[in-house]
C-alpha atoms as a PDB file:
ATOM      1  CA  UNK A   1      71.455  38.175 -24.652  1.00  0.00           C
ATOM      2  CA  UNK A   2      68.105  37.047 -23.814  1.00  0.00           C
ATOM      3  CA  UNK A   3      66.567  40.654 -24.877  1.00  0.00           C
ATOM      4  CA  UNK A   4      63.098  40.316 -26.377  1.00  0.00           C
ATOM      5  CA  UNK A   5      63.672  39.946 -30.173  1.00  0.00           C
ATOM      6  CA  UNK A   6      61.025  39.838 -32.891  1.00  0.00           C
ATOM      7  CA  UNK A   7      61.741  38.918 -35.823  1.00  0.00           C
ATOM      8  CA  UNK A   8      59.840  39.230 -39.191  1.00  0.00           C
ATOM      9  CA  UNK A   9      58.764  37.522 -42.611  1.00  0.00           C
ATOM     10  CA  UNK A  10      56.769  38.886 -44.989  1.00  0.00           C
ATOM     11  CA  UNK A  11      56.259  36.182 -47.697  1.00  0.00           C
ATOM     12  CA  UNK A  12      60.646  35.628 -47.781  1.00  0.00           C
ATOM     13  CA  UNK A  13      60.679  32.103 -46.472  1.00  0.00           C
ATOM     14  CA  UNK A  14      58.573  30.560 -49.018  1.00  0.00           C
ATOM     15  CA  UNK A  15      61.024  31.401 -51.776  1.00  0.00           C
ATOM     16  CA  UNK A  16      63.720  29.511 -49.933  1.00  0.00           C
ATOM     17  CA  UNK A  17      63.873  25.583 -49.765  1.00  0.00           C
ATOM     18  CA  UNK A  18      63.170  23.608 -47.247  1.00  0.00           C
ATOM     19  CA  UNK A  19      66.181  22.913 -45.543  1.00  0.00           C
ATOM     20  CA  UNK A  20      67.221  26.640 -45.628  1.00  0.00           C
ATOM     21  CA  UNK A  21      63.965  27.256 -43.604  1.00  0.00           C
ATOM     22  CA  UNK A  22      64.642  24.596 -41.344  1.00  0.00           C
ATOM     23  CA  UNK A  23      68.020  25.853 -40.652  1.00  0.00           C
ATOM     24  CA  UNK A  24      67.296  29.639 -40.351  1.00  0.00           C
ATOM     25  CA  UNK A  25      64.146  28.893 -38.352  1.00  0.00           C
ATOM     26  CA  UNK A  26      66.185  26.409 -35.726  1.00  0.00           C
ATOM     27  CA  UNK A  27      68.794  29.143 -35.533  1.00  0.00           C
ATOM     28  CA  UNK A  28      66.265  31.447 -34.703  1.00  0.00           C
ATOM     29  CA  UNK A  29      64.366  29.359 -31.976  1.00  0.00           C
ATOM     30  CA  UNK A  30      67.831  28.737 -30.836  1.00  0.00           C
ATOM     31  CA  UNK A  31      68.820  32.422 -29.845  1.00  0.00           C
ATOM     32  CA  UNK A  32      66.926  32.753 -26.944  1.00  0.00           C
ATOM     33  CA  UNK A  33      63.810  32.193 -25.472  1.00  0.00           C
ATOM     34  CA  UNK A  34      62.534  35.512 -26.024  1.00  0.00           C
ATOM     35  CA  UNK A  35      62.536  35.550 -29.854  1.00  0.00           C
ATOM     36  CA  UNK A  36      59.162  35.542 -30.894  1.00  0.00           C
ATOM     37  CA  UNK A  37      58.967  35.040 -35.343  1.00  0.00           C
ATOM     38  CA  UNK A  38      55.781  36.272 -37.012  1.00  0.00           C
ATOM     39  CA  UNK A  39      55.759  34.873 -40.718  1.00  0.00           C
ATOM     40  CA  UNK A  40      53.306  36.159 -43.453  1.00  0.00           C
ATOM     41  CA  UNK A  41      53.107  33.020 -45.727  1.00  0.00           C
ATOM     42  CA  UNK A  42      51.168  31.562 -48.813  1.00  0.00           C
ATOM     43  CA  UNK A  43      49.461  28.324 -47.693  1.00  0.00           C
ATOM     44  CA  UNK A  44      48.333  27.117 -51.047  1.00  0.00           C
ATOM     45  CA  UNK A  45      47.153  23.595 -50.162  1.00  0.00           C
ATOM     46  CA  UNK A  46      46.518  21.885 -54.135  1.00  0.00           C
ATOM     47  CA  UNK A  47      46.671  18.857 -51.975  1.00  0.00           C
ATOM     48  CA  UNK A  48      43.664  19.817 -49.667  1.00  0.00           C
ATOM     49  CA  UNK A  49      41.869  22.579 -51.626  1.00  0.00           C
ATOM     50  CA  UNK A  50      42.737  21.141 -55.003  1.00  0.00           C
ATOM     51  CA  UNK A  51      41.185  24.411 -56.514  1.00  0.00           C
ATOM     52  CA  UNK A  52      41.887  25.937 -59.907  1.00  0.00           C
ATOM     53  CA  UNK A  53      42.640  29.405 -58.033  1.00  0.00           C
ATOM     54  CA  UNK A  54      45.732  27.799 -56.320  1.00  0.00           C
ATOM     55  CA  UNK A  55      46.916  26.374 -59.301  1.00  0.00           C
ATOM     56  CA  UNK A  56      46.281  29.546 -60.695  1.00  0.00           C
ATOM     57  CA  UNK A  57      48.387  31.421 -57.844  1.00  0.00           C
ATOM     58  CA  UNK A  58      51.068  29.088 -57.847  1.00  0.00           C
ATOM     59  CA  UNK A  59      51.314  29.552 -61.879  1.00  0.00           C
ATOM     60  CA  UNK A  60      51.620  33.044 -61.746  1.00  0.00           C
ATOM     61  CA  UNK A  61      54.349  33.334 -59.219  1.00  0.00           C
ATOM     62  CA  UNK A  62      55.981  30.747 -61.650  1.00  0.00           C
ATOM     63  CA  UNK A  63      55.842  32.932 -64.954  1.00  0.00           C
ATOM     64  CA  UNK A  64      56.890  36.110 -63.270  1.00  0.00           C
ATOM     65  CA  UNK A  65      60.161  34.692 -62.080  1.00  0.00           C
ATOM     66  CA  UNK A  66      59.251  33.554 -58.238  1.00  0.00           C
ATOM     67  CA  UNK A  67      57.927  30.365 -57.547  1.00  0.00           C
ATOM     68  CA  UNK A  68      56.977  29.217 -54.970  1.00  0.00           C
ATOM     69  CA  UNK A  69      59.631  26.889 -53.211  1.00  0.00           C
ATOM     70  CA  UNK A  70      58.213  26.441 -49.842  1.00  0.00           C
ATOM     71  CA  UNK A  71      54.426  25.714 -49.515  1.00  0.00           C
ATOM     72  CA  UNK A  72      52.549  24.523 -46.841  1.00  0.00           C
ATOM     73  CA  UNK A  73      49.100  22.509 -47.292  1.00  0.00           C
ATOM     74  CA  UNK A  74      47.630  22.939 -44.472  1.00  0.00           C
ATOM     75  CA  UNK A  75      48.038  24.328 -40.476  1.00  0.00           C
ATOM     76  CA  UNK A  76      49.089  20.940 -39.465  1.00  0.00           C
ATOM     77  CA  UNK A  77      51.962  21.201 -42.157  1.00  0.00           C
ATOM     78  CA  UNK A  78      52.855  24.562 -40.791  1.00  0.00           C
ATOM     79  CA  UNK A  79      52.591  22.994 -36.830  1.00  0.00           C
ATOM     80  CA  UNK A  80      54.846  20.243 -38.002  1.00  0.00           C
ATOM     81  CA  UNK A  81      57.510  21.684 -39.423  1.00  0.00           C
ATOM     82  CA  UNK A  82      57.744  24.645 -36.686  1.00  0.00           C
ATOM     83  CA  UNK A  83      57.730  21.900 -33.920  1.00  0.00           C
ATOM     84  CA  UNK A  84      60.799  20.443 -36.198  1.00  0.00           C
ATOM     85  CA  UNK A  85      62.478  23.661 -35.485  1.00  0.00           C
ATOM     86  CA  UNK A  86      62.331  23.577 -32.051  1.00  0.00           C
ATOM     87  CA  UNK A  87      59.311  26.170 -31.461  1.00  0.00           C
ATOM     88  CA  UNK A  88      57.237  25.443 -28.566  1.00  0.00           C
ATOM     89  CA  UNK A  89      54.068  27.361 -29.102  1.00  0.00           C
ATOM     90  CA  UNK A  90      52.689  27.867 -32.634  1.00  0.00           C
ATOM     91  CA  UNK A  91      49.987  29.900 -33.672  1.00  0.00           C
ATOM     92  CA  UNK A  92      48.703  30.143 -37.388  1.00  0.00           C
ATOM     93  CA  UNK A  93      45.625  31.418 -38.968  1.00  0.00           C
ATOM     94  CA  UNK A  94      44.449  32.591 -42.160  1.00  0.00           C
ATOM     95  CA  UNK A  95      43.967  36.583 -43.599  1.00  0.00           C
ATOM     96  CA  UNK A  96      40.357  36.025 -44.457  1.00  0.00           C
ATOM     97  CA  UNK A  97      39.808  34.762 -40.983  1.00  0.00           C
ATOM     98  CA  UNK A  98      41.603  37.588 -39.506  1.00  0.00           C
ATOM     99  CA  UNK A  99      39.564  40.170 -41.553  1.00  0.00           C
ATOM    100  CA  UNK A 100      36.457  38.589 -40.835  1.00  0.00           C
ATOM    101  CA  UNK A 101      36.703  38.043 -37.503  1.00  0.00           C
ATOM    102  CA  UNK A 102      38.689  41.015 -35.839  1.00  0.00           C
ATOM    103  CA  UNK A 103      37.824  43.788 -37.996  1.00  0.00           C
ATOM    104  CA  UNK A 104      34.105  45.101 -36.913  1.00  0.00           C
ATOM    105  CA  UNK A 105      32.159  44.580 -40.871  1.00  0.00           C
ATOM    106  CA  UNK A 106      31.350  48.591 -41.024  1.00  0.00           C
ATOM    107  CA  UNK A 107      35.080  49.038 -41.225  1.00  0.00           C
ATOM    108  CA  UNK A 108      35.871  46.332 -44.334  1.00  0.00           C
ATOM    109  CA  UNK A 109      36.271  48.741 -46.985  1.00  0.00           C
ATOM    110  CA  UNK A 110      37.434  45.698 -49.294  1.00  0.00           C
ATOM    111  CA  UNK A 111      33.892  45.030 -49.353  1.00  0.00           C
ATOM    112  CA  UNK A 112      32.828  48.006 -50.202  1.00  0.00           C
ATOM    113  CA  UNK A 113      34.330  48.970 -52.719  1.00  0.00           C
ATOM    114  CA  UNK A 114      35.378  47.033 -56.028  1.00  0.00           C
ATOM    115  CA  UNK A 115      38.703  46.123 -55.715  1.00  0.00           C
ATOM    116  CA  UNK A 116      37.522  42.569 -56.822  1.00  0.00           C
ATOM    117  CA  UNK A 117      34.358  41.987 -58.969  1.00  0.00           C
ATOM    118  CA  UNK A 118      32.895  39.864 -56.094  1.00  0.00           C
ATOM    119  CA  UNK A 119      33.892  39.702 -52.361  1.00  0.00           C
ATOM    120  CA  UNK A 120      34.115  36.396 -52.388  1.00  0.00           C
ATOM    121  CA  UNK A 121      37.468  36.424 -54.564  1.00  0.00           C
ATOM    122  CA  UNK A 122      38.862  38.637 -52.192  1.00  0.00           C
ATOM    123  CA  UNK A 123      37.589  36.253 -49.721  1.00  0.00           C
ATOM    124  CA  UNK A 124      39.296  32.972 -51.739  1.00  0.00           C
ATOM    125  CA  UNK A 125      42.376  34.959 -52.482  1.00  0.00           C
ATOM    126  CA  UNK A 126      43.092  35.991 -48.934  1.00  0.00           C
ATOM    127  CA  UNK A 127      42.335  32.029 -47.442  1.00  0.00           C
ATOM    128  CA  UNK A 128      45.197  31.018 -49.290  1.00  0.00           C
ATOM    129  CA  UNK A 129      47.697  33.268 -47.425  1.00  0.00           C
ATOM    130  CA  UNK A 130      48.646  32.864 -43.033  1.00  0.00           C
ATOM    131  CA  UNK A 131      49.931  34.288 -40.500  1.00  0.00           C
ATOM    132  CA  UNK A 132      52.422  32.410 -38.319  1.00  0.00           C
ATOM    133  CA  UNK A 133      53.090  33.256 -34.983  1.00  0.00           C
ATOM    134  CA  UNK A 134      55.824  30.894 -33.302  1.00  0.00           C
ATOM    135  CA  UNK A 135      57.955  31.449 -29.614  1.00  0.00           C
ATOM    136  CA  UNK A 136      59.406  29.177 -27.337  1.00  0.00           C
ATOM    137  CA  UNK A 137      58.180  31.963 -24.405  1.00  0.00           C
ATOM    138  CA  UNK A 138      55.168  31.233 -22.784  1.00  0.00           C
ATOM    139  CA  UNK A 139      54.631  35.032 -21.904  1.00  0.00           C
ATOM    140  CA  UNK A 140      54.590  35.835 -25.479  1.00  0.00           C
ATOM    141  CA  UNK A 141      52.410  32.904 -26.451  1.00  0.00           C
ATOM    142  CA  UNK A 142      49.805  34.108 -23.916  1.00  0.00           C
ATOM    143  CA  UNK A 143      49.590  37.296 -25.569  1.00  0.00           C
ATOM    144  CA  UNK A 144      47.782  35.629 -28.196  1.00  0.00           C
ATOM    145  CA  UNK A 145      44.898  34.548 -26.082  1.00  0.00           C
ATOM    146  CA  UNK A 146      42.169  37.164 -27.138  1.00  0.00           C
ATOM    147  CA  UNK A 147      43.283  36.742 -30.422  1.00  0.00           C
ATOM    148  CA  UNK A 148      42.300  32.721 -30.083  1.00  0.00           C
ATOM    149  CA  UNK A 149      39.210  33.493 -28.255  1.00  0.00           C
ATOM    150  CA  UNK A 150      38.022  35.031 -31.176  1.00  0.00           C
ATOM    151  CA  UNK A 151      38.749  33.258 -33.831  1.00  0.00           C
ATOM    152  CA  UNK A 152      38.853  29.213 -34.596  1.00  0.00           C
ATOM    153  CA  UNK A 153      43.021  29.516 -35.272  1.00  0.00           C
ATOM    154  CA  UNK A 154      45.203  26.514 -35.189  1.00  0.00           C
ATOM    155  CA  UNK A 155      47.318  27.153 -32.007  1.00  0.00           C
ATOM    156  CA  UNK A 156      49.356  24.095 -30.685  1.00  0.00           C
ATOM    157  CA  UNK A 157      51.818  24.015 -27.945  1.00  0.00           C
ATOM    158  CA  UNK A 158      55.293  21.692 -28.414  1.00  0.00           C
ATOM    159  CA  UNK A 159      56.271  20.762 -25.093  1.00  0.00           C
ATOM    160  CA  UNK A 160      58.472  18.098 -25.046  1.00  0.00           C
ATOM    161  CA  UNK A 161      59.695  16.167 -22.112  1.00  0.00           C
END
């Protein structure tokens, strides 16, 4: 059926290997060209950030039974292996970016009240998590064009001949 189908993760995927994701994800692109997959993702890049927060993160997924199996360092990681599955047009941008930049500042409320004992943790905390937004439809992809005007978002297109 080539029905528009959307399909979901909310931080799944990166408790799978590898080569589970590549299979599931080139199943998925596979279907048809109406599937659009939105993935919300840790991106906990020790190799870019090297920060003691990551290490941190990745630590305490570890001791509470979860780690961490499938990481990416950086957007280029995340364009790379998408593009390995097959996706054509892949979109991925951080939560702190997303806040920052599409929600008007009056309407934060993280940063108003003390969830956190300074912002900026909430701010470090939410950089090392993405959303990823992949389809092989050019329709859909276009629907993310406001979205990319306002924000500096890693958006590639795969087209290969």
């Amino acid at each position: 059926s080539n029905q528009a189908t959307l399909w979901l993760d909310e931080c799944v995927s990166c408790y799978l290997s590898t080569k589970s994701n590549e299979i599931i994800l080139s199943s998925i692109s596979k279907i048809n060209v109406n599937s659009i997959y939105i993935s919300f993702h840790p991106m906990i890049s020790l190799k870019n950030y090297n920060n003691d927060f990551g290490r941190m993160l990745l630590s305490k997924f570890k001791e509470r039974g979860a780690p961490i199996i499938n990481n990416y360092n950086d957007h280029n990681d995340i364009y790379q292996f998408y593009s390995d599955c097959n996706w054509k047009y892949i979109t991925s941008f951080d939560i702190n970016t997303a806040m920052s930049l599409l929600i008007p500042l009056d309407c934060q409320i993280p940063k108003k009240i003390s969830l956190f004992d300074e912002y900026s943790s909430l701010a470090l905390l939410l950089r090392h998590y993405v959303i990823i937004i992949s389809t092989n439809n050019n329709n859909y992809y276009s629907l993310t064009d406001n979205l990319t005007n306002k924000m500096s978002i890693h958006r590639k297109k795969n087209i290969k001949v």
